[in-house]
C-alpha atoms as a PDB file:
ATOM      1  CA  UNK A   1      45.450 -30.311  38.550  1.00  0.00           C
ATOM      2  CA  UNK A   2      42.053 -27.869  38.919  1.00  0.00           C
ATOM      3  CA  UNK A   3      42.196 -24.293  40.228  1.00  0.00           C
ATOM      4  CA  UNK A   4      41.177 -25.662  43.388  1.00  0.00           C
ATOM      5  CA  UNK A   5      44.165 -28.400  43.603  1.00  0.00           C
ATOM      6  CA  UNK A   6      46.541 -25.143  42.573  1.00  0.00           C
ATOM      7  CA  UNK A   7      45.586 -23.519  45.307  1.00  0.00           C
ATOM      8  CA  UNK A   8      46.151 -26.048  47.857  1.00  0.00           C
ATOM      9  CA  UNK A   9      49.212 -26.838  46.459  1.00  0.00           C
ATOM     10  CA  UNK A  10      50.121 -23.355  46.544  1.00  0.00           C
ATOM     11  CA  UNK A  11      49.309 -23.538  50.517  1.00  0.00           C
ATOM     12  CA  UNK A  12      51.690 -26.702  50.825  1.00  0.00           C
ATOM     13  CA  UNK A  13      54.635 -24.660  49.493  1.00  0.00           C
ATOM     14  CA  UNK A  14      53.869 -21.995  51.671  1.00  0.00           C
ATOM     15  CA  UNK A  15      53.919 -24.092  54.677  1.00  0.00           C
ATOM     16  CA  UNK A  16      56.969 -25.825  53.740  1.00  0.00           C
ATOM     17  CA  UNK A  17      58.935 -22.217  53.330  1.00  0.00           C
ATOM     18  CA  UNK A  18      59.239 -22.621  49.484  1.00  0.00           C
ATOM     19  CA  UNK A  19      58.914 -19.449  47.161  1.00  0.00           C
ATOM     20  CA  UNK A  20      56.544 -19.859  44.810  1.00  0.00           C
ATOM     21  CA  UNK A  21      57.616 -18.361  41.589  1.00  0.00           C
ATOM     22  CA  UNK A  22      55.316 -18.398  38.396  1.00  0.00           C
ATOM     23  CA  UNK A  23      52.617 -20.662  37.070  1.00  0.00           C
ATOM     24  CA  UNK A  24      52.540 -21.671  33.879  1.00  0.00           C
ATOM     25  CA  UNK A  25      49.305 -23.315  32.625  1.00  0.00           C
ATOM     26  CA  UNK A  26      48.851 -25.948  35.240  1.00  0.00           C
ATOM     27  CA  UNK A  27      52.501 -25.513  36.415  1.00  0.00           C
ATOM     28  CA  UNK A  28      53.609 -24.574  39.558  1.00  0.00           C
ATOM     29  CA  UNK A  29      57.491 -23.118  39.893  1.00  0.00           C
ATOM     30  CA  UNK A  30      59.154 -22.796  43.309  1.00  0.00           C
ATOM     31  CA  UNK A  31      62.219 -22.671  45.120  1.00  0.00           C
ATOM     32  CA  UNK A  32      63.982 -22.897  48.742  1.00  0.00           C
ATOM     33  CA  UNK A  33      66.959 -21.027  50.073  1.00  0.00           C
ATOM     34  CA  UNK A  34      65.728 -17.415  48.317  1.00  0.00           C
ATOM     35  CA  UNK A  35      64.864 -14.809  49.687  1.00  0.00           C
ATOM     36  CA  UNK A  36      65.677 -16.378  53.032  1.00  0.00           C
ATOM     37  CA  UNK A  37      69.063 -18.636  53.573  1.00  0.00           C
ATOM     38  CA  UNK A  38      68.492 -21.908  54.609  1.00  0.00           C
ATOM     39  CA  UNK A  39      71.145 -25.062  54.303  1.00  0.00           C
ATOM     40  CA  UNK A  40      67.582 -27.398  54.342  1.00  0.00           C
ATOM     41  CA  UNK A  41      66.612 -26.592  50.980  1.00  0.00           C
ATOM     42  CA  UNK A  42      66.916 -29.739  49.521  1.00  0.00           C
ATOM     43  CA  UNK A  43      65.224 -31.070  52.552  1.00  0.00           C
ATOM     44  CA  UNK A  44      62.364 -29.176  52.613  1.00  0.00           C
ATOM     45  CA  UNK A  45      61.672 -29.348  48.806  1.00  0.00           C
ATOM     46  CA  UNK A  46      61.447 -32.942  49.554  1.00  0.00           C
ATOM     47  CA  UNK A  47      58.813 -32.324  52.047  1.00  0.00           C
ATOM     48  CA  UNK A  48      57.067 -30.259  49.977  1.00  0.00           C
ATOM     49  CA  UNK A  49      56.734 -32.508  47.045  1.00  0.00           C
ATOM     50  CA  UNK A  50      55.627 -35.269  49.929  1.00  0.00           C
ATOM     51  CA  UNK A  51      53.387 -33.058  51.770  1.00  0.00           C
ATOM     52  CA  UNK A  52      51.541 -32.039  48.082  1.00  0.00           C
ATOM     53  CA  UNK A  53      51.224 -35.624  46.772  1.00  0.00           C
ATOM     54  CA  UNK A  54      49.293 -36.044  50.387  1.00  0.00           C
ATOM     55  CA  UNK A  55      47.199 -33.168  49.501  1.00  0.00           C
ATOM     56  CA  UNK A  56      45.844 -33.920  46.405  1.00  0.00           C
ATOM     57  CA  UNK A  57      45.048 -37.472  47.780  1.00  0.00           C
ATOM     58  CA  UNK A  58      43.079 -35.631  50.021  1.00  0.00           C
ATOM     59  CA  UNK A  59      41.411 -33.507  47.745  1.00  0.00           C
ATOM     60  CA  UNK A  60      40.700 -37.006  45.398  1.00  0.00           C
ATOM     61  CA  UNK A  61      39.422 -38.521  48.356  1.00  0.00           C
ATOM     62  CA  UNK A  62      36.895 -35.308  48.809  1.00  0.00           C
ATOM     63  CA  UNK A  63      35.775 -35.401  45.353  1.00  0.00           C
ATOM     64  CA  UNK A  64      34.580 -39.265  45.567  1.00  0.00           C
ATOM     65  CA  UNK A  65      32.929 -38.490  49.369  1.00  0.00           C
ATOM     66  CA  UNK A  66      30.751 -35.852  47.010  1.00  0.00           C
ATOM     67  CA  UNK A  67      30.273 -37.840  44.043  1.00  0.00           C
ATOM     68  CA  UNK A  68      28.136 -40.515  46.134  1.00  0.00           C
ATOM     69  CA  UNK A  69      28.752 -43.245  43.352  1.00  0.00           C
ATOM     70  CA  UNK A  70      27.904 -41.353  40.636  1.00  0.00           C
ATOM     71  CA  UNK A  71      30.317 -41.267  38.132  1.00  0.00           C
ATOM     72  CA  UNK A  72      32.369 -38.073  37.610  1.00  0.00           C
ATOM     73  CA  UNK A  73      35.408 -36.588  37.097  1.00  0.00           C
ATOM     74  CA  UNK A  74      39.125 -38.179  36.356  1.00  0.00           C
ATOM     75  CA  UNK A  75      41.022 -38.079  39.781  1.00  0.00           C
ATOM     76  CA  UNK A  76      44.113 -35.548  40.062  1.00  0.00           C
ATOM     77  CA  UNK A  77      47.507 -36.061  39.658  1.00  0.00           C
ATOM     78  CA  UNK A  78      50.937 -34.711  39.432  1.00  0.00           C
ATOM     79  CA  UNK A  79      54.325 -35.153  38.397  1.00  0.00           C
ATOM     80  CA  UNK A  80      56.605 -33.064  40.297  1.00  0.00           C
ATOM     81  CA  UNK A  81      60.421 -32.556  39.603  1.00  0.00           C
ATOM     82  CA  UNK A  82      63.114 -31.465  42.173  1.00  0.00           C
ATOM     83  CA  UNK A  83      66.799 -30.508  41.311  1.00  0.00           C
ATOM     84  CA  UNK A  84      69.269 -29.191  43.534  1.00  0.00           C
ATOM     85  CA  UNK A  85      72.577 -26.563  42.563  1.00  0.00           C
ATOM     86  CA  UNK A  86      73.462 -23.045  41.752  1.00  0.00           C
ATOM     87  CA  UNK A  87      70.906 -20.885  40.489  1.00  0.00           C
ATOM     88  CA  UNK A  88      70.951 -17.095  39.434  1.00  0.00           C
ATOM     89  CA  UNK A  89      68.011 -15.351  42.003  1.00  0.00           C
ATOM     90  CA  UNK A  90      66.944 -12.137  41.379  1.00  0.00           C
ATOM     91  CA  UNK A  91      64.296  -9.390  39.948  1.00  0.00           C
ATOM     92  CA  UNK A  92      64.900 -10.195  36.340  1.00  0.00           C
ATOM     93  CA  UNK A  93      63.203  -8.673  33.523  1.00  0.00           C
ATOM     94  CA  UNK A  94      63.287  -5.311  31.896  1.00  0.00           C
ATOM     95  CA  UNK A  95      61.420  -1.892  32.816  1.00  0.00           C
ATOM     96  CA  UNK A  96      58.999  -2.545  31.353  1.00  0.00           C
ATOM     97  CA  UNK A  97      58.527  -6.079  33.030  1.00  0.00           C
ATOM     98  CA  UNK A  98      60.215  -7.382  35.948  1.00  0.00           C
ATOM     99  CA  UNK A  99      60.081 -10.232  38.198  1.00  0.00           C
ATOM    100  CA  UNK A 100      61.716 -12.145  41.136  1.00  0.00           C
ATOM    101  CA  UNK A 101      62.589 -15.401  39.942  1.00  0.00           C
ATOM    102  CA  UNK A 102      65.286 -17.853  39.651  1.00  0.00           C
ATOM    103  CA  UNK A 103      67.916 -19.112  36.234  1.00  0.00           C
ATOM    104  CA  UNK A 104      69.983 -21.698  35.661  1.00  0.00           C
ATOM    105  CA  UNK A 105      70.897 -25.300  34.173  1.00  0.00           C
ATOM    106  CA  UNK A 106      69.379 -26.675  37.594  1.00  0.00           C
ATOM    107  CA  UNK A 107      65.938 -25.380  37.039  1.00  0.00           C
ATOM    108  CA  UNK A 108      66.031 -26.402  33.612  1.00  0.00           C
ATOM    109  CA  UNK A 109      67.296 -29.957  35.182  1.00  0.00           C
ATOM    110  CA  UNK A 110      64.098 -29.499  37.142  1.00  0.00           C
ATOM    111  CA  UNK A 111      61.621 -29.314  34.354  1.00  0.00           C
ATOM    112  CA  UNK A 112      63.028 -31.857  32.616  1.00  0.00           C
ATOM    113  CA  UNK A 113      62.682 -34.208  35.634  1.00  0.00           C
ATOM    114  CA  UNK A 114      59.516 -33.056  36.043  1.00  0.00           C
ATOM    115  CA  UNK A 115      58.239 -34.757  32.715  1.00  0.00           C
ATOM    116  CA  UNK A 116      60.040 -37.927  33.247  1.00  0.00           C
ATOM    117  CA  UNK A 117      57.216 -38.960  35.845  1.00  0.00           C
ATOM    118  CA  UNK A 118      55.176 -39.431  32.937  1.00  0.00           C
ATOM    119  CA  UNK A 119      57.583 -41.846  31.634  1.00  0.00           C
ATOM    120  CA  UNK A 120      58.265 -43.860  34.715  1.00  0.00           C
ATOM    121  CA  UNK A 121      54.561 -43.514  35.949  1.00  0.00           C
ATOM    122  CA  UNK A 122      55.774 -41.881  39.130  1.00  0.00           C
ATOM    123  CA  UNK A 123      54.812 -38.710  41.029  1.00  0.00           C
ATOM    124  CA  UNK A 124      58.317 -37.564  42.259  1.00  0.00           C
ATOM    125  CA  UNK A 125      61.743 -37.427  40.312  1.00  0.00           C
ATOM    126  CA  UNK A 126      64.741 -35.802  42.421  1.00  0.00           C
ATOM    127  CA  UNK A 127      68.302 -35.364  41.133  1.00  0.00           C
ATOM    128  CA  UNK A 128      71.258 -37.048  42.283  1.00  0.00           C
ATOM    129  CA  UNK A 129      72.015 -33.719  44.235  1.00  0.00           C
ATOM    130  CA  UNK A 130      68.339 -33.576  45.913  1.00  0.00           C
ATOM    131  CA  UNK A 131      68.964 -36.916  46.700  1.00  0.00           C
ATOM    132  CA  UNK A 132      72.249 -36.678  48.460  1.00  0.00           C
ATOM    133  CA  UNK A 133      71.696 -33.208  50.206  1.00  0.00           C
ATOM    134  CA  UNK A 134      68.006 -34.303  51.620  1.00  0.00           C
ATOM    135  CA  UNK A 135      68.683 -38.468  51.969  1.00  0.00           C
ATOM    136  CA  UNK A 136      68.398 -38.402  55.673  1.00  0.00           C
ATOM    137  CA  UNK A 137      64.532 -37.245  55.126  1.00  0.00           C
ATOM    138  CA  UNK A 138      63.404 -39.864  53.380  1.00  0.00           C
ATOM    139  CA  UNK A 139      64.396 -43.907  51.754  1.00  0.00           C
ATOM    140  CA  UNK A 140      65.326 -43.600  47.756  1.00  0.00           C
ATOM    141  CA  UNK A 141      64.786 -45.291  44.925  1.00  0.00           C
ATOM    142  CA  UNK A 142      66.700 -44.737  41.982  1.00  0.00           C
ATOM    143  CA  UNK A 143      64.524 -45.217  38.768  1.00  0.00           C
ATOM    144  CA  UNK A 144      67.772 -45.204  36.066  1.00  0.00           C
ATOM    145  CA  UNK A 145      70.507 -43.098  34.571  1.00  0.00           C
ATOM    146  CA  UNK A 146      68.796 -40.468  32.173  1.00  0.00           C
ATOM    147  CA  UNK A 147      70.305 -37.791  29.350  1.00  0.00           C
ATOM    148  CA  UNK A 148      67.695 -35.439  29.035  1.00  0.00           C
ATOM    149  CA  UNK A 149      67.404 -32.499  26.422  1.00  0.00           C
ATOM    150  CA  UNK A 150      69.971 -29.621  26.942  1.00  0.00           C
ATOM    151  CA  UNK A 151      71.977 -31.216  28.675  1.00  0.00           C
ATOM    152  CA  UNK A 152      75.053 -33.833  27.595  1.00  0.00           C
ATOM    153  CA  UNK A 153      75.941 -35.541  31.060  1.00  0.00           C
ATOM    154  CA  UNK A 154      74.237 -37.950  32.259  1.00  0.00           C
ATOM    155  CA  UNK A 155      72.411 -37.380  35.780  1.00  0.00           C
ATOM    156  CA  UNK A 156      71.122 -40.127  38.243  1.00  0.00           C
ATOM    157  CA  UNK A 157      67.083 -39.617  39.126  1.00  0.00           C
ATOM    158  CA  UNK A 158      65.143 -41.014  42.459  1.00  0.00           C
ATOM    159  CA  UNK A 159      61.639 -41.095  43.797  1.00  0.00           C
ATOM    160  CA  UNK A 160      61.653 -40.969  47.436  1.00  0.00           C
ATOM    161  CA  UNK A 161      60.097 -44.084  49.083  1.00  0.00           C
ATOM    162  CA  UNK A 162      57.358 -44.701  51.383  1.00  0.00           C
ATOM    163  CA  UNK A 163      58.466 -46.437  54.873  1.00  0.00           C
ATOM    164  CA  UNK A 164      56.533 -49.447  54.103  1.00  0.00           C
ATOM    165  CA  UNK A 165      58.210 -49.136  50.822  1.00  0.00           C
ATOM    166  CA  UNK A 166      62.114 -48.834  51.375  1.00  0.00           C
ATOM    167  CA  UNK A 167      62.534 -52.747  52.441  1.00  0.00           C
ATOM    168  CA  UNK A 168      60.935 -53.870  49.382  1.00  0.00           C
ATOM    169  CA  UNK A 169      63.682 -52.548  47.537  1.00  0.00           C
ATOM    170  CA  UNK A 170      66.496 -54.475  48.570  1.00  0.00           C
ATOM    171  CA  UNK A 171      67.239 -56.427  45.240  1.00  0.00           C
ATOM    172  CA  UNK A 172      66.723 -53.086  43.012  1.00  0.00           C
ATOM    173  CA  UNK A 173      70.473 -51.709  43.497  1.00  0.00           C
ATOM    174  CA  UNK A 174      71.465 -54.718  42.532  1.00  0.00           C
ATOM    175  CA  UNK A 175      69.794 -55.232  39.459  1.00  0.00           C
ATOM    176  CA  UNK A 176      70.768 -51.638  38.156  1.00  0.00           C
ATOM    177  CA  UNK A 177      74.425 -52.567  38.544  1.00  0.00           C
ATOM    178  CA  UNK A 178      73.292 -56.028  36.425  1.00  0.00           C
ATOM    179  CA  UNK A 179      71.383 -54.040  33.971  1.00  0.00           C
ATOM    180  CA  UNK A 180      74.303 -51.252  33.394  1.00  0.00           C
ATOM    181  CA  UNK A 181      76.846 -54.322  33.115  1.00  0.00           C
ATOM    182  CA  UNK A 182      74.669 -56.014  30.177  1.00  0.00           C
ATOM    183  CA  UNK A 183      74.703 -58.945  32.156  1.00  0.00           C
ATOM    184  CA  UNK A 184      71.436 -59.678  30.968  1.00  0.00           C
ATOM    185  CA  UNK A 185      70.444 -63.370  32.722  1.00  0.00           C
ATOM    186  CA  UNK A 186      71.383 -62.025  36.109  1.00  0.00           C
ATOM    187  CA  UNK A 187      69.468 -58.839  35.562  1.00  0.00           C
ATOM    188  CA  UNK A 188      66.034 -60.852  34.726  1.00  0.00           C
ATOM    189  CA  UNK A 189      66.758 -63.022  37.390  1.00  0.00           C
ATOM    190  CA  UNK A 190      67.399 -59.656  39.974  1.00  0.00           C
ATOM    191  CA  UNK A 191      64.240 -58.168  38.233  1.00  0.00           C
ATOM    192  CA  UNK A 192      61.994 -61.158  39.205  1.00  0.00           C
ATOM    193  CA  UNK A 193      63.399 -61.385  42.980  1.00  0.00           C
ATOM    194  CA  UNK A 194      62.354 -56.806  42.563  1.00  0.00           C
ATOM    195  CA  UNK A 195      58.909 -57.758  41.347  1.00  0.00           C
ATOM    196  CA  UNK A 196      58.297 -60.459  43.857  1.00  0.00           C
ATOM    197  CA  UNK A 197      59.523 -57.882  46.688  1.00  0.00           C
ATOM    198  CA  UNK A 198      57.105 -55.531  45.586  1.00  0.00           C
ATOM    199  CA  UNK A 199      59.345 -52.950  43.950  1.00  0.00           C
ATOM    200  CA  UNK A 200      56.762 -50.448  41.775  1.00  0.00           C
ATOM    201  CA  UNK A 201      55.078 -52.926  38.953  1.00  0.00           C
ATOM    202  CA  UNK A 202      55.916 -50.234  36.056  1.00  0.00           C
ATOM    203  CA  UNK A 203      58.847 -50.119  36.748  1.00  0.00           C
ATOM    204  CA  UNK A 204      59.846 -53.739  36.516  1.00  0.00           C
ATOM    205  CA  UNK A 205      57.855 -53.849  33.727  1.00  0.00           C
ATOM    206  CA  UNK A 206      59.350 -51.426  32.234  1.00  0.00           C
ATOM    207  CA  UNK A 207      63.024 -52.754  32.221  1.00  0.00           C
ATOM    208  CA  UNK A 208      61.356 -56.249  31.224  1.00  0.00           C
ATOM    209  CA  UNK A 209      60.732 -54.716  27.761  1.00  0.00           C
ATOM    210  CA  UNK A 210      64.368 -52.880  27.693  1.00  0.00           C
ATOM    211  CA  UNK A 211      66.314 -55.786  28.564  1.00  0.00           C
ATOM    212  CA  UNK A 212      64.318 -57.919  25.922  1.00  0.00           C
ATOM    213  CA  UNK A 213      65.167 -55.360  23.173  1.00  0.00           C
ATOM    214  CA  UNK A 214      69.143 -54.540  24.535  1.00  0.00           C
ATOM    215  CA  UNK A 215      69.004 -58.350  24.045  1.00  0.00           C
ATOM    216  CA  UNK A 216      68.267 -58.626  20.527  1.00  0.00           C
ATOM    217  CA  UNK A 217      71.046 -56.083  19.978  1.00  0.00           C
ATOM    218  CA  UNK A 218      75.301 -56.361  19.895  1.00  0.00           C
ATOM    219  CA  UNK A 219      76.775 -55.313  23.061  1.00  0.00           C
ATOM    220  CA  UNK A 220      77.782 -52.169  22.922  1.00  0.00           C
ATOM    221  CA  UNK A 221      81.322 -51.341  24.721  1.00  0.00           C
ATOM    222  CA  UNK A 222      80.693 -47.934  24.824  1.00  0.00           C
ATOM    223  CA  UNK A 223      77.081 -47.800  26.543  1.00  0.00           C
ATOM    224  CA  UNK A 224      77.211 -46.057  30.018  1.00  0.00           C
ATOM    225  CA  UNK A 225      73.804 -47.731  30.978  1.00  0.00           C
ATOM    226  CA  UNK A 226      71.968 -44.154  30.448  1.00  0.00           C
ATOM    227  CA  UNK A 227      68.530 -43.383  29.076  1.00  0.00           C
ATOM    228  CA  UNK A 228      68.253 -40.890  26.703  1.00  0.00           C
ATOM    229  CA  UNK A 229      65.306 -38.917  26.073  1.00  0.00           C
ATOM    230  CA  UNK A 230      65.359 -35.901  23.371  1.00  0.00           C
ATOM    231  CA  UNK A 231      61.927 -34.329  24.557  1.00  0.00           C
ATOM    232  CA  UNK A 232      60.890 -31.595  27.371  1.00  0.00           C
END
């Protein structure tokens, strides 16, 4: 995003009761529950992420109102991460250098989720934790089973689902279990009834190509039905 969408963002955050803690490049970094306890946390970093993907609609819509049909600038866009769990909070640093921020495997888990939106051509990726502590906010769909770098488990990732969305998705749960089972026919044939529901394009597509590679390969006993990726 521009200076101008950082800023806005940085108002959303603010609204929502999230900390904002450092930028880096076109990076934004915040948290809930520090310096003020609240058990909504999860909740409200939900909101937040919503309430931001809004806003830079917003501010898309506002640059094509002033562009008047003549050709300009790339619309915005974001990929925002969200991971829930014990963190270290604090002024951290040295004496030279100090600063109030937050440490832990969970905002690493955060970045790394963060990037994956690229990959899955979505704008939010939660945790399984997000997921569970802020579900009654919002519908869920769970993308896939990830290993990401730094970390050896395996971890369970979501995008949160419009309302018009969330009955669309009635074949997807389905077709993971299919999928993570190898079973292979019934997965395409679960995959089609997704696509036809209107379950995110990409995404089907997406899993189209994996299952048509898996195919080509022996089964493998041992295979937990997680993605692994090896970059930030």
């Amino acid at each position: 995003v521009d200076k101008d969408g950082l800023g806005r963002l940085a108002c959303v955050l603010r609204a929502d009761r999230g900390t904002a803690d450092q930028s880096v490049g076109d990076c934004v970094i915040a948290f809930w529950g520090a310096p003020l306890h609240t058990d909504q946390h999860a909740q409200l970093a939900v909101l937040a992420a919503l309430d931001m993907v809004a806003a830079i609609d917003a501010l898309n819509a506002e640059h094509r109102a002033q562009a008047s049909g003549v050709e300009g600038a790339a619309p915005l866009s974001i990929g925002i991460g969200l991971s829930t769990g014990l963190m270290c909070v604090g002024d951290m640093g040295s004496d030279v250098r100090r600063s109030y921020t937050v440490l832990g495997d969970a905002v690493n888990l955060g970045a790394r989720l963060e990037g994956l939106s690229k990959a899955y051509r979505v704008t939010i990726v939660a945790s399984e934790a997000t997921r569970q502590q802020a579900a009654p906010a919002v519908d869920w769909l769970e993308l896939d089973k990830v290993r990401v770098q730094g970390r050896s488990g395996a971890v369970h990732i979501y995008t949160p689902l419009q309302p018009s969305d969330a009955a669309a998705s009635g074949p997807w749960p389905q077709f993971l279990a299919a999928y993570r089972q190898q079973s292979w026919d019934r997965a395409e044939a679960l995959l089609a009834q997704a696509q036809a529901a209107g379950v995110y394009y990409f995404l089907c597509e997406l899993y189209a190509q994996r299952i048509a590679s898996l195919r080509k390969a022996s089964p493998d006993t041992a295979w937990d039905g997680s993605t692994h990726f090896d970059t930030k």
